[in-house]
Protein backbone atom coordinates (compact mmCIF):
# COMPACT_ATOMS: atom_id res chain seq x y z
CA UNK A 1 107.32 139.76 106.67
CA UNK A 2 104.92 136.48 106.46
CA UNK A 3 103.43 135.13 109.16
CA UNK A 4 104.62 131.21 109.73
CA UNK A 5 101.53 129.63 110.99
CA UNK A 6 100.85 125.71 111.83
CA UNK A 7 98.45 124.10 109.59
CA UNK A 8 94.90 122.58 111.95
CA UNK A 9 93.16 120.35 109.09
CA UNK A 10 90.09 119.44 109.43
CA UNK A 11 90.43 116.67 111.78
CA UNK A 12 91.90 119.07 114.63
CA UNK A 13 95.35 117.30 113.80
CA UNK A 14 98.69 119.54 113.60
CA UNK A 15 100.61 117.11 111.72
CA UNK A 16 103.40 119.93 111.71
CA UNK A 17 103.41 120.05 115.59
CA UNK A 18 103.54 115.99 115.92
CA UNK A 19 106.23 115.52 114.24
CA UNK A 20 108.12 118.62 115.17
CA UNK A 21 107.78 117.19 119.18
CA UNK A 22 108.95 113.99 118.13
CA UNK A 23 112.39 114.97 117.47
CA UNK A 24 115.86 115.58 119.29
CA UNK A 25 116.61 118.77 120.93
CA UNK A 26 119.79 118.68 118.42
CA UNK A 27 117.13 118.79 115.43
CA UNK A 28 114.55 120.69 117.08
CA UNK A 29 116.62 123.53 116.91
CA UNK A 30 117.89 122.81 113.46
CA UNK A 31 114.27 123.24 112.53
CA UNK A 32 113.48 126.37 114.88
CA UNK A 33 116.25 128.10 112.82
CA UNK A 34 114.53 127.30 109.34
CA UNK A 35 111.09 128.70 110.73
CA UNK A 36 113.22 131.98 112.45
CA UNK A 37 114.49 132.33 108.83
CA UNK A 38 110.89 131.73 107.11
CA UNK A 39 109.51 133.98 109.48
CA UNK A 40 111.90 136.95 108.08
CA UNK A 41 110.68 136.60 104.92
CA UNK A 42 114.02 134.72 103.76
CA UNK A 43 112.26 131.26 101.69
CA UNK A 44 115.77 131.05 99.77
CA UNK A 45 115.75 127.80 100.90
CA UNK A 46 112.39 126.38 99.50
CA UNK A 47 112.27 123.98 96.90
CA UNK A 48 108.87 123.54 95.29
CA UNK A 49 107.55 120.04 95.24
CA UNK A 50 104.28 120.03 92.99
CA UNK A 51 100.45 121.67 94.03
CA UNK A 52 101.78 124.67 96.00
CA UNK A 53 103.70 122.12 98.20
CA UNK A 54 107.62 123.41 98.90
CA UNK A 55 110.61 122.21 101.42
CA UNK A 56 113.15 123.34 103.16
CA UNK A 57 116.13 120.58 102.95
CA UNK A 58 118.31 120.67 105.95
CA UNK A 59 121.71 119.19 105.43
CA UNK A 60 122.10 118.18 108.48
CA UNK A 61 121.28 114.12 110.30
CA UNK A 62 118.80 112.03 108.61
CA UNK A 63 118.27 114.61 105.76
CA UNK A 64 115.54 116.35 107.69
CA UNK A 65 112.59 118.28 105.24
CA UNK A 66 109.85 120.84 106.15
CA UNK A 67 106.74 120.94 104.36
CA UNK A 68 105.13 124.43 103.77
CA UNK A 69 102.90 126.21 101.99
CA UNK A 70 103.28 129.66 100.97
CA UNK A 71 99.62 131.49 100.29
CA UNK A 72 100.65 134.42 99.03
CA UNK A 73 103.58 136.95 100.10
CA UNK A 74 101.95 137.10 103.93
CA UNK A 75 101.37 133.91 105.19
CA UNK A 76 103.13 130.82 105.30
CA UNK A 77 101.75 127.72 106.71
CA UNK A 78 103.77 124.46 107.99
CA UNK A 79 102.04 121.07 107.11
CA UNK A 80 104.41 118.77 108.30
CA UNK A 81 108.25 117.13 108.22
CA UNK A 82 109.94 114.05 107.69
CA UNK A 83 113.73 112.95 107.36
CA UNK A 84 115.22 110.94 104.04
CA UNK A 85 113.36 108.16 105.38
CA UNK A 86 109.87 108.47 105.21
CA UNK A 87 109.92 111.17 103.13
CA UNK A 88 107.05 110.43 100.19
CA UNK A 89 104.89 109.12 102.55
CA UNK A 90 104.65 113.08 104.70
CA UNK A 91 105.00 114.44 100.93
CA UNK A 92 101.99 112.91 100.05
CA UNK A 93 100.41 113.28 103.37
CA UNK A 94 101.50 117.58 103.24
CA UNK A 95 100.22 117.95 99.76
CA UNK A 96 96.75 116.35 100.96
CA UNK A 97 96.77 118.89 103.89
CA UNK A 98 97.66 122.13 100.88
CA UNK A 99 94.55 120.77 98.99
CA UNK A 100 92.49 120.87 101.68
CA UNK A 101 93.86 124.23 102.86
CA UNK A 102 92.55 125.03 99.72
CA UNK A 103 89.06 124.13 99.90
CA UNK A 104 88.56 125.34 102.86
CA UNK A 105 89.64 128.68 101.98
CA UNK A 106 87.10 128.29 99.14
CA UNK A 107 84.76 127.54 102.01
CA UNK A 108 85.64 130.29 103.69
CA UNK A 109 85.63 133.21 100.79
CA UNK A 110 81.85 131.67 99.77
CA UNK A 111 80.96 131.85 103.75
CA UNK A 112 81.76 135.18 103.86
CA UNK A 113 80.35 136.37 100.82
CA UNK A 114 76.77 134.97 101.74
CA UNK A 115 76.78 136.87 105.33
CA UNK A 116 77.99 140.01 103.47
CA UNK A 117 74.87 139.59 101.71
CA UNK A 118 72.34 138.27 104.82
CA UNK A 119 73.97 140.70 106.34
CA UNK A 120 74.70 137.55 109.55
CA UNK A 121 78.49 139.47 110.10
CA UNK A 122 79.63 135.94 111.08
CA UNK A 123 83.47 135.45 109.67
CA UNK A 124 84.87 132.24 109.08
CA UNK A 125 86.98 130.83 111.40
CA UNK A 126 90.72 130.93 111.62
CA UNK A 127 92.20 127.44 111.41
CA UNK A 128 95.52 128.18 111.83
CA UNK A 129 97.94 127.96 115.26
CA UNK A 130 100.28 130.91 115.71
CA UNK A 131 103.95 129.32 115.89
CA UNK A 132 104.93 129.64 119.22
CA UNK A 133 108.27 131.51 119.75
């Protein structure tokens, strides 16, 4: 099964987390049972977008939408939400988040490679929050 894991960028924001605590308890939970579902490996529900960007489309209220993206079969990573309303603007805003995901895993792999070879042992750091249950 994949981890589900909050996106950090680079800033220290958790634009997943921000908007998650800014709604209802009604959709709150709504949401809780997409990630529960994620989190058991079931992404029947994601729709890919464009860049490695996908959502999850609730029926449900203001035509609520959770960003992810999936790296790999192992680890999925939210980058944000948004209802019907201001949905291209968090699309945009998630799909910036995926490319820098991106780079930094770049970062990361090239980090690693050089202390393999100074032989430093320093890993990367994880940037990632483990979703709270």
């Amino acid at each position: 099964m994949p981890a589900v894991r909050e996106y950090i960028a680079r800033d220290g924001r958790n634009h997943y987390a921000e908007w998650f605590n800014r709604l209802g308890a009604p959709a709150a939970a709504k949401v809780a049972g997409v990630i529960g579902r994620l989190a058991t490996g079931n992404t029947s529900g994601l729709k890919g977008i464009a860049n490695g960007l996908a959502e999850w489309k609730l029926d449900w209220g203001p035509g609520i939408r959770v960003y992810v993206h999936q790296d790999g079969k192992d680890l999925i990573l939210l980058m944000g939400g948004s209802d019907k309303g201001d949905q291209q603007t968090e699309i945009n805003a998630a799909a910036v988040l995926v490319h820098e995901y991106k780079e930094r895993k770049k970062e990361a792999a090239k980090a690693a490679k050089i202390a393999v070879k100074t032989g430093s042992g320093k890993a990367p750091q994880d940037k990632t929050r483990k979703r709270r249950k």
